[in-house]
Protein backbone atom coordinates (compact mmCIF):
# COMPACT_ATOMS: atom_id res chain seq x y z
CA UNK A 1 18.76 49.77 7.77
CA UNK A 2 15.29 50.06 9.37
CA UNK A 3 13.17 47.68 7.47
CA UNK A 4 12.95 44.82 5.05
CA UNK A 5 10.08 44.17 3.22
CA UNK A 6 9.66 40.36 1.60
CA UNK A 7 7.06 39.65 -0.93
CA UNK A 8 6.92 35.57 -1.43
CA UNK A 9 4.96 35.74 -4.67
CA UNK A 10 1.77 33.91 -4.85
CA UNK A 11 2.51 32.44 -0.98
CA UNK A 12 -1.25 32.39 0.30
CA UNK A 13 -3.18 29.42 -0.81
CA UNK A 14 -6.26 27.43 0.14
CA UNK A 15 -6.68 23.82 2.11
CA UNK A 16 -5.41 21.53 -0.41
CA UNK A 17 -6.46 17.42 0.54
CA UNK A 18 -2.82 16.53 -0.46
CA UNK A 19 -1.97 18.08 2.63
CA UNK A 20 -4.18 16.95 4.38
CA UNK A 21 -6.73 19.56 4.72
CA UNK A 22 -3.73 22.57 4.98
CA UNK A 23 -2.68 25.04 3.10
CA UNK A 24 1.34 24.68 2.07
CA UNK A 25 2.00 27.42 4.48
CA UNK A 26 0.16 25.55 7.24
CA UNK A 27 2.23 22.40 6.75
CA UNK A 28 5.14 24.18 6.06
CA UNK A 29 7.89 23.48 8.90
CA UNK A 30 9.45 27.04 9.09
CA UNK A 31 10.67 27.36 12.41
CA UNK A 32 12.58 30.63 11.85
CA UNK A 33 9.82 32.52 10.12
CA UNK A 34 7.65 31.30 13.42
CA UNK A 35 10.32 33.18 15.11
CA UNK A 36 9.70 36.12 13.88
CA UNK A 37 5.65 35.88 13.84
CA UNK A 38 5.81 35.26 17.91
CA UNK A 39 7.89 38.43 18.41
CA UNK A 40 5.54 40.76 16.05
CA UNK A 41 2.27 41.26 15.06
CA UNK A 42 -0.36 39.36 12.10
CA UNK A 43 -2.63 40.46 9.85
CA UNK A 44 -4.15 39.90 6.53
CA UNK A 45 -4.09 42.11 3.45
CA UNK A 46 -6.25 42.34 -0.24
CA UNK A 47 -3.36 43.53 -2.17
CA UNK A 48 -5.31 46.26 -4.18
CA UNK A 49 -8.97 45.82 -2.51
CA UNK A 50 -11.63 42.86 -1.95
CA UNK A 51 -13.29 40.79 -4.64
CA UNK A 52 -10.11 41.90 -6.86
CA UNK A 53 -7.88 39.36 -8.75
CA UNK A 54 -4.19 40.78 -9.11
CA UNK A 55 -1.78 40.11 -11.40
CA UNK A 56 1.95 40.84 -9.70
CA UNK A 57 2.23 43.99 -11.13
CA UNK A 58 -0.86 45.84 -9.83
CA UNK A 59 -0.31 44.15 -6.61
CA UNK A 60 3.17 45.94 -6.10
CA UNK A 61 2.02 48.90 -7.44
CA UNK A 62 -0.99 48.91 -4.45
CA UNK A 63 1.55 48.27 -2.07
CA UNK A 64 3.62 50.86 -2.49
CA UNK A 65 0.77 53.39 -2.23
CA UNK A 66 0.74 54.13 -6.20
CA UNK A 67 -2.87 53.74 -8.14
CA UNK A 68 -3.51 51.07 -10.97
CA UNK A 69 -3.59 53.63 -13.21
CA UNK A 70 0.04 55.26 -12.70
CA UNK A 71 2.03 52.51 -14.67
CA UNK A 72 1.24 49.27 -17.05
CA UNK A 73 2.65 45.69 -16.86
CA UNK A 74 4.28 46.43 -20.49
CA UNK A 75 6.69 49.23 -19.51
CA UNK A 76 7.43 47.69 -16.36
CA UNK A 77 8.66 44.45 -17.62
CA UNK A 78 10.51 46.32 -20.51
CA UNK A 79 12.31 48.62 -18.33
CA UNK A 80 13.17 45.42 -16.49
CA UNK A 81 15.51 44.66 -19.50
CA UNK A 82 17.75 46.59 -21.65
CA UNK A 83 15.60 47.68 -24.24
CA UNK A 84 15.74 51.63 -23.75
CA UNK A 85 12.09 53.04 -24.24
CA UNK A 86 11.11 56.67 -25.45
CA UNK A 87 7.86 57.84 -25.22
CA UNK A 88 5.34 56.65 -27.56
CA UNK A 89 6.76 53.45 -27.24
CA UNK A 90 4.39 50.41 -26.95
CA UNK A 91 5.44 47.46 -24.72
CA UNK A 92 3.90 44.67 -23.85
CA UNK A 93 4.60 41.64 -21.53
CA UNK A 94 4.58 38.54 -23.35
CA UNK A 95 4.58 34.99 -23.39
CA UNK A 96 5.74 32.05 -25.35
CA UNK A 97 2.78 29.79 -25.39
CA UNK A 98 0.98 26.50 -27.71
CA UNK A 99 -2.08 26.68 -29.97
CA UNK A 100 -3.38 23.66 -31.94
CA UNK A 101 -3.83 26.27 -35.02
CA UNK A 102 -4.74 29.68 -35.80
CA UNK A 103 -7.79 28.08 -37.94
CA UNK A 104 -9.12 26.29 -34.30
CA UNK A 105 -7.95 28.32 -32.47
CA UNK A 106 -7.54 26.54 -29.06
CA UNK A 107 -4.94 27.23 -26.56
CA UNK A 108 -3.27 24.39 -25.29
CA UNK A 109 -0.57 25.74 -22.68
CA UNK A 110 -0.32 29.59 -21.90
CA UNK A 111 3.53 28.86 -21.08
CA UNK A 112 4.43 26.47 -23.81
CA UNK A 113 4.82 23.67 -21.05
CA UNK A 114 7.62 25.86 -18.99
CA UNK A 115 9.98 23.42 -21.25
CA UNK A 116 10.82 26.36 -23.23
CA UNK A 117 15.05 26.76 -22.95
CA UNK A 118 17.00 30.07 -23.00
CA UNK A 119 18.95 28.94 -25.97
CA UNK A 120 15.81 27.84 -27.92
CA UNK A 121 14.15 30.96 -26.61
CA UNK A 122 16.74 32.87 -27.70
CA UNK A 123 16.83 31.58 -31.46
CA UNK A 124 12.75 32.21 -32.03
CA UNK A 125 13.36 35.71 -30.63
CA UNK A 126 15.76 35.92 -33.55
CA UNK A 127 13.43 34.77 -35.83
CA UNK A 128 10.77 37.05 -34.87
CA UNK A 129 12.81 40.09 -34.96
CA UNK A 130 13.11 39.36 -38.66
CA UNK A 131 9.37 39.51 -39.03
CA UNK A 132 8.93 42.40 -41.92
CA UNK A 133 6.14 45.22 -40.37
CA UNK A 134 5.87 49.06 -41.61
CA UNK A 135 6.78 49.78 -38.44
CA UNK A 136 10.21 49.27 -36.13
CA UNK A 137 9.86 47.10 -33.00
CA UNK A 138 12.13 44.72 -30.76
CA UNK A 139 11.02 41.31 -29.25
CA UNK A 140 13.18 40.36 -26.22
CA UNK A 141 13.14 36.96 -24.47
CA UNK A 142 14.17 37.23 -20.69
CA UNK A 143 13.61 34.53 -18.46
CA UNK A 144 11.82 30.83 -19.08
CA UNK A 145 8.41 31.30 -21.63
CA UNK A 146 8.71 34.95 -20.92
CA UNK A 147 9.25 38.06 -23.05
CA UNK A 148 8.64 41.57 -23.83
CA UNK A 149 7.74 42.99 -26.93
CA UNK A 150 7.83 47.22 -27.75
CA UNK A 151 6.82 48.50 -30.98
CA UNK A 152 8.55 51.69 -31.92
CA UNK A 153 6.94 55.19 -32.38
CA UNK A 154 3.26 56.62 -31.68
CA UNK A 155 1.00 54.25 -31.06
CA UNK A 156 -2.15 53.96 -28.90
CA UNK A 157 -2.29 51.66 -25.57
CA UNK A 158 -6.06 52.20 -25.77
CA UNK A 159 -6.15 48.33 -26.72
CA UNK A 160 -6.84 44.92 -25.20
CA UNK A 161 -4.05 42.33 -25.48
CA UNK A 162 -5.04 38.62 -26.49
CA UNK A 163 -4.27 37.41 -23.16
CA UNK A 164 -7.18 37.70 -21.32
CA UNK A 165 -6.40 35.34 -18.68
CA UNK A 166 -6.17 37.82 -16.07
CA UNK A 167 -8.71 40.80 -16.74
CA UNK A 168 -9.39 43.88 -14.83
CA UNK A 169 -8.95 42.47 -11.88
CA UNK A 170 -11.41 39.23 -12.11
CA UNK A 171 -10.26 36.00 -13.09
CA UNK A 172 -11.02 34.46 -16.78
CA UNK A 173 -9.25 31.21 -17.71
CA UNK A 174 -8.41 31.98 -21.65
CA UNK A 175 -9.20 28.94 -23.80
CA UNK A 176 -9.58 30.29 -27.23
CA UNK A 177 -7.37 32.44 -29.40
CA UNK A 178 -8.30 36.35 -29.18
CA UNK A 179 -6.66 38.89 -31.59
CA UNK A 180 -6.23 42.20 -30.26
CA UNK A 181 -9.06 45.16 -29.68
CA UNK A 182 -9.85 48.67 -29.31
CA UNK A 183 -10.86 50.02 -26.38
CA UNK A 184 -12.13 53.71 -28.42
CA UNK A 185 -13.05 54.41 -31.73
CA UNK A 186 -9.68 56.76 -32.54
CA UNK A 187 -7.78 55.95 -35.32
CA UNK A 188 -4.52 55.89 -33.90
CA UNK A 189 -6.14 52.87 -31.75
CA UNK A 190 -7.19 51.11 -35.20
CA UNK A 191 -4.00 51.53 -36.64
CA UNK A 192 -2.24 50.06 -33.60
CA UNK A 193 -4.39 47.28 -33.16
CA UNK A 194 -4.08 46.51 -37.20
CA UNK A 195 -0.15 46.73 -37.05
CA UNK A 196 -0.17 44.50 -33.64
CA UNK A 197 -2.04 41.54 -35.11
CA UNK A 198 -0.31 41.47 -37.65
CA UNK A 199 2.87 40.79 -36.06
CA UNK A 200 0.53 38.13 -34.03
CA UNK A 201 -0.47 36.45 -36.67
CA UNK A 202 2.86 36.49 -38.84
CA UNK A 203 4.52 35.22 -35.34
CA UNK A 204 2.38 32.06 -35.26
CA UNK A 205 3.64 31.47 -39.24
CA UNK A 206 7.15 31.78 -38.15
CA UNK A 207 7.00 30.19 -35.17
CA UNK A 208 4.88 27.15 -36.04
CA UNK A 209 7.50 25.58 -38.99
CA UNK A 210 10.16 26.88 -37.25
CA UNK A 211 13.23 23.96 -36.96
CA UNK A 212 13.68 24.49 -33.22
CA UNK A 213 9.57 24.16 -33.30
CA UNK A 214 9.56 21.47 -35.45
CA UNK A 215 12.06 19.67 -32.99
CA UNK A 216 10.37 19.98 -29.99
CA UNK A 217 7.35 18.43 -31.61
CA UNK A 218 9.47 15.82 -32.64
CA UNK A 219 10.55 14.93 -29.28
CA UNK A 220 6.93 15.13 -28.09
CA UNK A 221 7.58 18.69 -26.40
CA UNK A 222 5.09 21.19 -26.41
CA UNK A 223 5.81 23.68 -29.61
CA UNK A 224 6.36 27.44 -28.59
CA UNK A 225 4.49 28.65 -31.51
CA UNK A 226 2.13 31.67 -30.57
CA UNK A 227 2.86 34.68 -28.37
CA UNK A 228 0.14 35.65 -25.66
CA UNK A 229 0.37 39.61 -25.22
CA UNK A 230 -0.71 42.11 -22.36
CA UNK A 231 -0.40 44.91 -20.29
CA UNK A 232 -0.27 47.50 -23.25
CA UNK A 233 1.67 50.81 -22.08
CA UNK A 234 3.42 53.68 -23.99
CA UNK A 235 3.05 55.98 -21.39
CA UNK A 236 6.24 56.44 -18.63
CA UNK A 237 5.43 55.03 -15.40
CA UNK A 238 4.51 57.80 -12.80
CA UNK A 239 5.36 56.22 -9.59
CA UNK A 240 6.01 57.02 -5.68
CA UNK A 241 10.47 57.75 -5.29
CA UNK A 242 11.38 54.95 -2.56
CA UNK A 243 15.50 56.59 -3.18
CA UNK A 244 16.80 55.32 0.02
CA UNK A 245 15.52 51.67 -0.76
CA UNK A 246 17.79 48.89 -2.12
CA UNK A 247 15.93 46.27 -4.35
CA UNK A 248 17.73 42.90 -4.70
CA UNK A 249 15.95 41.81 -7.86
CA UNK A 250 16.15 38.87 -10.55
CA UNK A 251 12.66 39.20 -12.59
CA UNK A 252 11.64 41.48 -14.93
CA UNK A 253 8.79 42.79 -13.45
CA UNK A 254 10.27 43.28 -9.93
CA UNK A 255 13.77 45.23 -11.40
CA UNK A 256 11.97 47.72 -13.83
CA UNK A 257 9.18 48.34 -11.15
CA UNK A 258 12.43 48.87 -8.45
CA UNK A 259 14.11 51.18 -11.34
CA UNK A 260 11.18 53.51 -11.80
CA UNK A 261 10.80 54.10 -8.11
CA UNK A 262 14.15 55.09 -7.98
CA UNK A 263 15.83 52.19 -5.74
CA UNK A 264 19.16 50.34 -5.87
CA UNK A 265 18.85 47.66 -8.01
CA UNK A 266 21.28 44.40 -7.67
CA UNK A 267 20.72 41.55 -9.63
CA UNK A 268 21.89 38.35 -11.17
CA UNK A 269 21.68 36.37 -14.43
CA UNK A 270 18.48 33.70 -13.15
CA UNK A 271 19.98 30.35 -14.01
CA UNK A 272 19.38 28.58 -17.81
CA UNK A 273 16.81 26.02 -18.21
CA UNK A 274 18.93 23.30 -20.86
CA UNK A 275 16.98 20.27 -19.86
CA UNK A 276 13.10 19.84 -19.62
CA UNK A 277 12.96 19.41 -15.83
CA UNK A 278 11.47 23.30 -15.25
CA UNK A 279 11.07 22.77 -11.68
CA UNK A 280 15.16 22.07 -11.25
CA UNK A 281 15.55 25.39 -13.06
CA UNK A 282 13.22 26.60 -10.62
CA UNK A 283 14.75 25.29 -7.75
CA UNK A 284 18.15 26.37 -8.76
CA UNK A 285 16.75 30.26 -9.23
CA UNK A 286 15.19 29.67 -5.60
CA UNK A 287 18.45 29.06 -4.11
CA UNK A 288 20.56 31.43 -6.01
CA UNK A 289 18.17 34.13 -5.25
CA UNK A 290 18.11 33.09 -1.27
CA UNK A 291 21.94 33.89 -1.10
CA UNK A 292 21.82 36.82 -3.15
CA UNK A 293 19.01 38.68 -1.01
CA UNK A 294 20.99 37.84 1.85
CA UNK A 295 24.56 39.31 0.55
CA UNK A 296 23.15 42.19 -0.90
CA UNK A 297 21.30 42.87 2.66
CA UNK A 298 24.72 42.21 4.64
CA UNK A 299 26.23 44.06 2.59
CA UNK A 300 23.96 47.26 2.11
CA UNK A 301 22.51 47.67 5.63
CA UNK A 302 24.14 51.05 6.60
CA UNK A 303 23.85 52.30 2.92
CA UNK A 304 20.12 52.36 3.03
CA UNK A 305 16.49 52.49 4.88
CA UNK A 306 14.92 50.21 3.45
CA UNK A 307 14.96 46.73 1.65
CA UNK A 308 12.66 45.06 -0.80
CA UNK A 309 13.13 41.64 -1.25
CA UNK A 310 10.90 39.62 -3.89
CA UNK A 311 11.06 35.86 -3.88
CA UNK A 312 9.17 34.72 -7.25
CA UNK A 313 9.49 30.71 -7.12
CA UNK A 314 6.55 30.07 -4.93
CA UNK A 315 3.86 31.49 -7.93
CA UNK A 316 4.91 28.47 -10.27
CA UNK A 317 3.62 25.49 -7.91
CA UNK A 318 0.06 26.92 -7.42
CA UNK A 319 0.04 27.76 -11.08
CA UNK A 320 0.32 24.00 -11.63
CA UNK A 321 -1.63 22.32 -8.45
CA UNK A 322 1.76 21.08 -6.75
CA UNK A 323 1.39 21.85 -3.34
CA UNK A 324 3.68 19.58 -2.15
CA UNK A 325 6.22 21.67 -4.08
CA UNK A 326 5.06 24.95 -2.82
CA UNK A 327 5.28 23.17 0.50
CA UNK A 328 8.76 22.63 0.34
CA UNK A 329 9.90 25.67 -1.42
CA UNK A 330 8.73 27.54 1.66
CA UNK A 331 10.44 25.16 3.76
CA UNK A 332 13.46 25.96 2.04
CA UNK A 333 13.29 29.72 1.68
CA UNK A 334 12.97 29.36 6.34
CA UNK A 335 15.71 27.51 6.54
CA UNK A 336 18.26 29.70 4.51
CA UNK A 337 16.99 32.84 4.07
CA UNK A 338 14.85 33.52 7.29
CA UNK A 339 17.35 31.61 9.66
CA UNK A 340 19.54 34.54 8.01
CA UNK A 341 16.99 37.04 8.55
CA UNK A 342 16.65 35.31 12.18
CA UNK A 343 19.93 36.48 12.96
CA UNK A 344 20.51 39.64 11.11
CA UNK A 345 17.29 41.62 11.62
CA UNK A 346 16.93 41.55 15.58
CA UNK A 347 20.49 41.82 16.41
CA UNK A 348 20.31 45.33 13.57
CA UNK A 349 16.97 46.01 15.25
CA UNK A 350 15.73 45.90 11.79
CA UNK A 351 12.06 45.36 11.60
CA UNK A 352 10.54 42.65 8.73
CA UNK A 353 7.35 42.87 7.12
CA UNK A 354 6.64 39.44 4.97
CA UNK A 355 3.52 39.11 3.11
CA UNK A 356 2.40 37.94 -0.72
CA UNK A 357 1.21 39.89 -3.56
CA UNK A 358 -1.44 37.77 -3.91
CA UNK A 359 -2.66 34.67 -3.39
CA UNK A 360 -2.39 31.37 -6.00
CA UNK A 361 -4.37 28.72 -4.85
CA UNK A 362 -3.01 25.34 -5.96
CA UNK A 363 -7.01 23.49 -6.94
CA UNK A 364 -7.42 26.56 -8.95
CA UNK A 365 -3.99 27.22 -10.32
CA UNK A 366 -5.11 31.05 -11.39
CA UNK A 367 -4.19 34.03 -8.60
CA UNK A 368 -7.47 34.79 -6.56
CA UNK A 369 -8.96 37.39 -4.76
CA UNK A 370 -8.11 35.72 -1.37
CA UNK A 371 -6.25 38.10 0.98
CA UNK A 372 -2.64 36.73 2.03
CA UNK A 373 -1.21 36.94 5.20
CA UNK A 374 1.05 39.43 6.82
CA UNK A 375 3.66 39.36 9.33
CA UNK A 376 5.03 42.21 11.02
CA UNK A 377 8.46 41.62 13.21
CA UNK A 378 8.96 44.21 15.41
CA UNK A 379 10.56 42.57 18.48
CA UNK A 380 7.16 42.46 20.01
CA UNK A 381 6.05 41.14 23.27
CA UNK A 382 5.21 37.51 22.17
CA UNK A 383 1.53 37.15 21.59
CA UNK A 384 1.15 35.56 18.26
CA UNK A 385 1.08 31.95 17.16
CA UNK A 386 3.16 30.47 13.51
CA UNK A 387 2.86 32.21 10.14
CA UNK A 388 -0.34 31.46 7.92
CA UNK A 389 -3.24 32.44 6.85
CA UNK A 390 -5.37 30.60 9.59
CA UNK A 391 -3.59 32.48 12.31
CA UNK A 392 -2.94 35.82 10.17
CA UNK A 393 -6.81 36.68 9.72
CA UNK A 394 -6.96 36.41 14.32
CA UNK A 395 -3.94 38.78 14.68
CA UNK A 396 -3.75 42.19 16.02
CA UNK A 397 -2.64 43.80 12.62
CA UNK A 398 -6.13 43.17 11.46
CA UNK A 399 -7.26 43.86 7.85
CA UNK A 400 -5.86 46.30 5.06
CA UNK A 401 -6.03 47.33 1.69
CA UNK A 402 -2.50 46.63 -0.07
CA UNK A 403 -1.82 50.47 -0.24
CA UNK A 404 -2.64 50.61 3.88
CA UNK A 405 0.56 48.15 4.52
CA UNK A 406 3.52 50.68 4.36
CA UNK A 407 1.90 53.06 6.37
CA UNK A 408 0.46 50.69 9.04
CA UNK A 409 4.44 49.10 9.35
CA UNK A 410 5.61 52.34 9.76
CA UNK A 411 8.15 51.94 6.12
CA UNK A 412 6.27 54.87 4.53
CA UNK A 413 4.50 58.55 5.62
């Protein structure tokens, strides 16, 4: 193996007074990730370009040197499951979230509270499968308040979804209930956008009375009663082949995006949440997936070049203004899976590249258009200080665009 690439979702942040004035990466201990800064070289990174807001999918897609253009968040997260797509097919990423009403119209939580559980997401997937349309289509829960949903046969992606938190690439907090809308004036569009709010609204009738619903309500739990929608796609993605890269992925997003590009995907069933804690699911997830990177590098190094390695945990904290959490996650991740790394990568003479694809400030709790930090072992002569963004923007890597960051490691032509 010649390189491992890690992607610590959401890892750059801003000074955050419950820190003192740091960012979690700054007050992070992380001795062994030090380690590896002081024998390599810094820099700092927009993941598609400056002044742009990313969600995780067109961040990875930069990165890998692909345009915005060549793939949609839909397909990716559906071919991340095993729903088997055929062109024409439209997918979209989903959530589970709560309204007040369809008649007010106010969002309450975009993620249903994160108390959503497998099993009860798993019985309102049921129940919206049953929904009757005059067209085919398959809603599939995967992990937490996520989903995907693919409606089967010719339809348009020409639309806008009703989740317009994150918008063509600038941030925009969604509030209010939005049904779906053209983007053209073709008819095909207008028929798709018809047939898709009309699932959306027949989802919020079956959802809202719904006993497992009803229950949660009951126990003073946020109800999972509407379904937030984007990233339409029926169109296959057209991607850059990275063949001779393994992919130890758990999300989604990350294993269909891996799939299409033609790498090795291992993976593992992310652990249940069955209690309302969401942050001990979380931290259970964290740890299984710090293991399972590292066996599945051990164990793969002389099969192929390259590794990508995509830690997701670290998004949720600055999603919910817990940097104390994010603090300690990253703490965590140094002292298992970079005191691995420690060992394994200099003693291979494998070189690491560890960055973010993008930033999630904890005071805002949206992604930003901040540029996250990058750290590029190569078994250097020491000249660099610890890992964060401070240091990052006064190392010799300098600045990139996200589709600069293969090239400039030397992991891609």
């Amino acid at each position: 193996m010649k390189g491992i690439l890690v992607i610590i979702d959401g890892m750059g942040d801003r000074p955050h007074k419950l820190l003192d004035g740091k960012t979690p990466l700054e007050a992070a201990e992380m001795p062994n990730l030090d380690f590896l800064a002081t024998r390599g070289e810094m820099g700092y990174m927009y993941p598609v370009k400056p002044g742009f807001v990313p969600e995780s999918d067109e961040a990875i897609i930069s990165i890998f040197g692909n345009k915005l253009i060549s793939s949609t968040r839909g397909q990716l997260e559906a071919r991340g499951t095993d729903l088997k797509l055929t062109r024409g097919d439209l997918a979209f990423r989903t959530n589970f979230a709560t309204v007040d009403s369809l008649e007010k119209g106010n969002i309450i939580d975009r993620r249903a509270g994160r108390t959503l559980t497998k099993d009860e997401a798993g019985i309102l997937g049921k129940a919206l499968n049953k929904i009757k349309l005059p067209v085919k289509f398959d809603f599939e829960p995967t992990i937490q308040h996520r989903g995907v949903l693919v409606f089967r046969g010719g339809f348009s992606e020409d639309l806008l979804g009703n989740d317009l938190t994150y918008s063509q690439g600038k941030l925009k907090a969604a509030t209010k209930i939005k049904f779906c809308k053209p983007l053209d004036d073709d008819e095909n569009t207008q028929y798709t956008v018809n047939i898709v709010n009309e699932f959306l609204e027949k989802a919020y009738r079956v959802l809202d009375k719904h006993p497992v619903n009803e229950e949660r309500k009951r126990r003073g739990l946020m109800p999972a009663n509407y379904i937030l929608i984007r990233g339409a796609g029926i169109e296959p993605p057209k991607l850059k082949r990275y063949n001779k890269w393994v992919s130890p992925s758990y999300m989604p997003l990350e294993i269909g995006f891996s799939r299409v590009s033609g790498m090795t995907v291992f993976s593992f069933d992310y652990p249940k949440l069955k209690k309302l804690d969401a942050y001990e699911n979380l931290w259970k997830g964290l740890k299984k997936s710090c293991r399972f990177n590292a066996k599945i590098l051990k164990k793969n190094r002389k099969k192929f070049d390259y590794a990508y390695v995509h830690i997701k945990e670290t998004d949720l904290p600055g999603h919910d203004n817990k940097p104390i959490e994010k603090k300690l996650m990253l703490e965590y991740i140094d002292k298992t899976f970079f005191k691995f790394l420690r060992k394994f990568a200099p003693s291979k003479k494998i070189k690491v590249v560890v960055t973010a694809d993008h930033s999630t400030p904890c005071n805002l709790k949206f992604h930003s258009a901040d540029p996250v930090p990058v750290l590029f072992y190569n078994d250097s002569i020491p000249k660099e200080k610890e890992f964060n963004e401070k240091e990052a923007r006064k190392g010799t890597l300098g600045g990139m665009n996200g589709n600069e960051l293969l090239k400039k490691v030397g992991f891609a032509r």
